[in-house]
Protein backbone atom coordinates (compact mmCIF):
# COMPACT_ATOMS: atom_id res chain seq x y z
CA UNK A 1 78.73 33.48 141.38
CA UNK A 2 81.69 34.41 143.26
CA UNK A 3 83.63 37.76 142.61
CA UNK A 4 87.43 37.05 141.04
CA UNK A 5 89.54 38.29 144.01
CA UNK A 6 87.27 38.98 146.50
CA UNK A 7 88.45 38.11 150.26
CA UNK A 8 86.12 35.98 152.72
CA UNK A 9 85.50 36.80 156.28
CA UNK A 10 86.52 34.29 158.59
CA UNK A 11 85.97 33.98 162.03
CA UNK A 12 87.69 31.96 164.53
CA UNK A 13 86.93 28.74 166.16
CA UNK A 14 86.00 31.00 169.38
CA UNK A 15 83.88 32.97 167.67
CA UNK A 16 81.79 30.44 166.59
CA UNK A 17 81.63 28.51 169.53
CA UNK A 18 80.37 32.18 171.18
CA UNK A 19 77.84 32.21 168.55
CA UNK A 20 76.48 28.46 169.22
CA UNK A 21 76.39 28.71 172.84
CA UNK A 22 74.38 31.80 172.39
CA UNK A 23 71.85 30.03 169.80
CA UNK A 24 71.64 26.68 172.03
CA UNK A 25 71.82 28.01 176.07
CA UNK A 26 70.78 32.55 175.78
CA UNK A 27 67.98 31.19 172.71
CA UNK A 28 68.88 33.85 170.62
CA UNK A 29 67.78 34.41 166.89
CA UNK A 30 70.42 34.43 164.57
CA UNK A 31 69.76 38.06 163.94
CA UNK A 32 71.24 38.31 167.14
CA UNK A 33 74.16 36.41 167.22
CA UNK A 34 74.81 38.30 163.73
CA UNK A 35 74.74 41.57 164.90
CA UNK A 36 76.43 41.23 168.64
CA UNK A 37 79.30 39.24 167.04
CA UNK A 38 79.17 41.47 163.87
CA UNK A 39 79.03 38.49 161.64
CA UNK A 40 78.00 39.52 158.11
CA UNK A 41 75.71 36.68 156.68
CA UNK A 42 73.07 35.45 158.99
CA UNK A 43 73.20 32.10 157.05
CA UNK A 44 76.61 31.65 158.12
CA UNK A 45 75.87 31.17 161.53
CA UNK A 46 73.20 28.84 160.33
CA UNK A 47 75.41 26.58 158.54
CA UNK A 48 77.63 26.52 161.46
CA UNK A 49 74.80 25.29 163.82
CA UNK A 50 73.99 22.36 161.33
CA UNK A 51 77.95 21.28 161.43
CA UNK A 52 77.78 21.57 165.02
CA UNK A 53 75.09 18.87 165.69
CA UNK A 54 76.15 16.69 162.89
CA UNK A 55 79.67 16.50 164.03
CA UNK A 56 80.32 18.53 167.22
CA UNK A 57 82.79 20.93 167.92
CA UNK A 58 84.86 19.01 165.49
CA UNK A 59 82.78 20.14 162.73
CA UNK A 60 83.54 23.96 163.58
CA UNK A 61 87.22 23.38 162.85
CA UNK A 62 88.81 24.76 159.64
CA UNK A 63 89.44 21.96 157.77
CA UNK A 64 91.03 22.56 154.69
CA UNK A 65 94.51 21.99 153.38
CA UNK A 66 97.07 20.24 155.11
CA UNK A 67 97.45 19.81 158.67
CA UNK A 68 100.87 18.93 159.90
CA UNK A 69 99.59 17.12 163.36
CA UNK A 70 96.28 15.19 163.24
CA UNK A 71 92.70 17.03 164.28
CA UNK A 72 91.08 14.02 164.36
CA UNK A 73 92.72 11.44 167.28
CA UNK A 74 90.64 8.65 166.23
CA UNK A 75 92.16 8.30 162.64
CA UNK A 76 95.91 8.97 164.71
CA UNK A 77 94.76 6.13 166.71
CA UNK A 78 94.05 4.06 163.68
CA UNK A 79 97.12 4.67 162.08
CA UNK A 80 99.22 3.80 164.81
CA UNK A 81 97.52 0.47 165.12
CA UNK A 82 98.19 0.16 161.55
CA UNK A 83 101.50 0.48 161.62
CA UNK A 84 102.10 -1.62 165.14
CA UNK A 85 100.52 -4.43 163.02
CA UNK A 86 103.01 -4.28 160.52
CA UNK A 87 106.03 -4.20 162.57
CA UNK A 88 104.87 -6.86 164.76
CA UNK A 89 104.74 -9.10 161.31
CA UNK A 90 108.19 -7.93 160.16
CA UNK A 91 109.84 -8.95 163.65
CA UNK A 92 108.01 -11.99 163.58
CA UNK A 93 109.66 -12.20 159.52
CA UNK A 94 112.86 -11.13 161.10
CA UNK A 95 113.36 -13.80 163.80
CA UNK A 96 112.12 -16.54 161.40
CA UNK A 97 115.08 -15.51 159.12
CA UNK A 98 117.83 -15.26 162.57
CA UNK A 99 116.52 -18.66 163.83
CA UNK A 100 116.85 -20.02 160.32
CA UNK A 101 120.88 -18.77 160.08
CA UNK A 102 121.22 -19.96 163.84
CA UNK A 103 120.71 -23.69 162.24
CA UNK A 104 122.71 -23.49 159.37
């Protein structure tokens, strides 16, 4: 049960990319990386370790709310091939319609 008002930590992106390079390359416990960071919950770095081989770095990113450019490219790709689909249909639409008044 969370307490009503009660602030979080956070900790940025470099932080815990310090604190998984430690776990993975130096093989330190994560009642190391706790204390030499001065992270408060152990189990924090834990959860961040099981993000970062599920997803990669990716995972460590901050990912809620809005984001006004796109974190993940592949999904920006995806869009944009999206919408280059539709306007090649609506030119091809267009210069049906133009060819069609050209006749008439």
């Amino acid at each position: 049960m969370s307490n009503k008002g009660k602030k979080f930590k956070s900790y940025s992106e470099e932080t815990k990319i310090e604190a998984i390079r430690l776990h993975v390359e130096e093989k330190w416990t994560y009642r190391q990386i706790t204390e030499h960071l001065e992270i408060q919950d152990k189990d924090r770095v834990k959860r961040w370790m099981r993000k970062y081989r599920e997803q990669g770095e990716f995972g460590l990113l901050d990912q809620r709310g809005r984001r006004k450019e796109y974190v993940d490219q592949n999904r920006y790709v995806q869009q944009l091939e999206r919408e280059n689909l539709m306007l090649k249909k609506c030119l091809k639409i267009w210069m049906r319609e133009v060819r069609k008044r050209s006749f008439l």
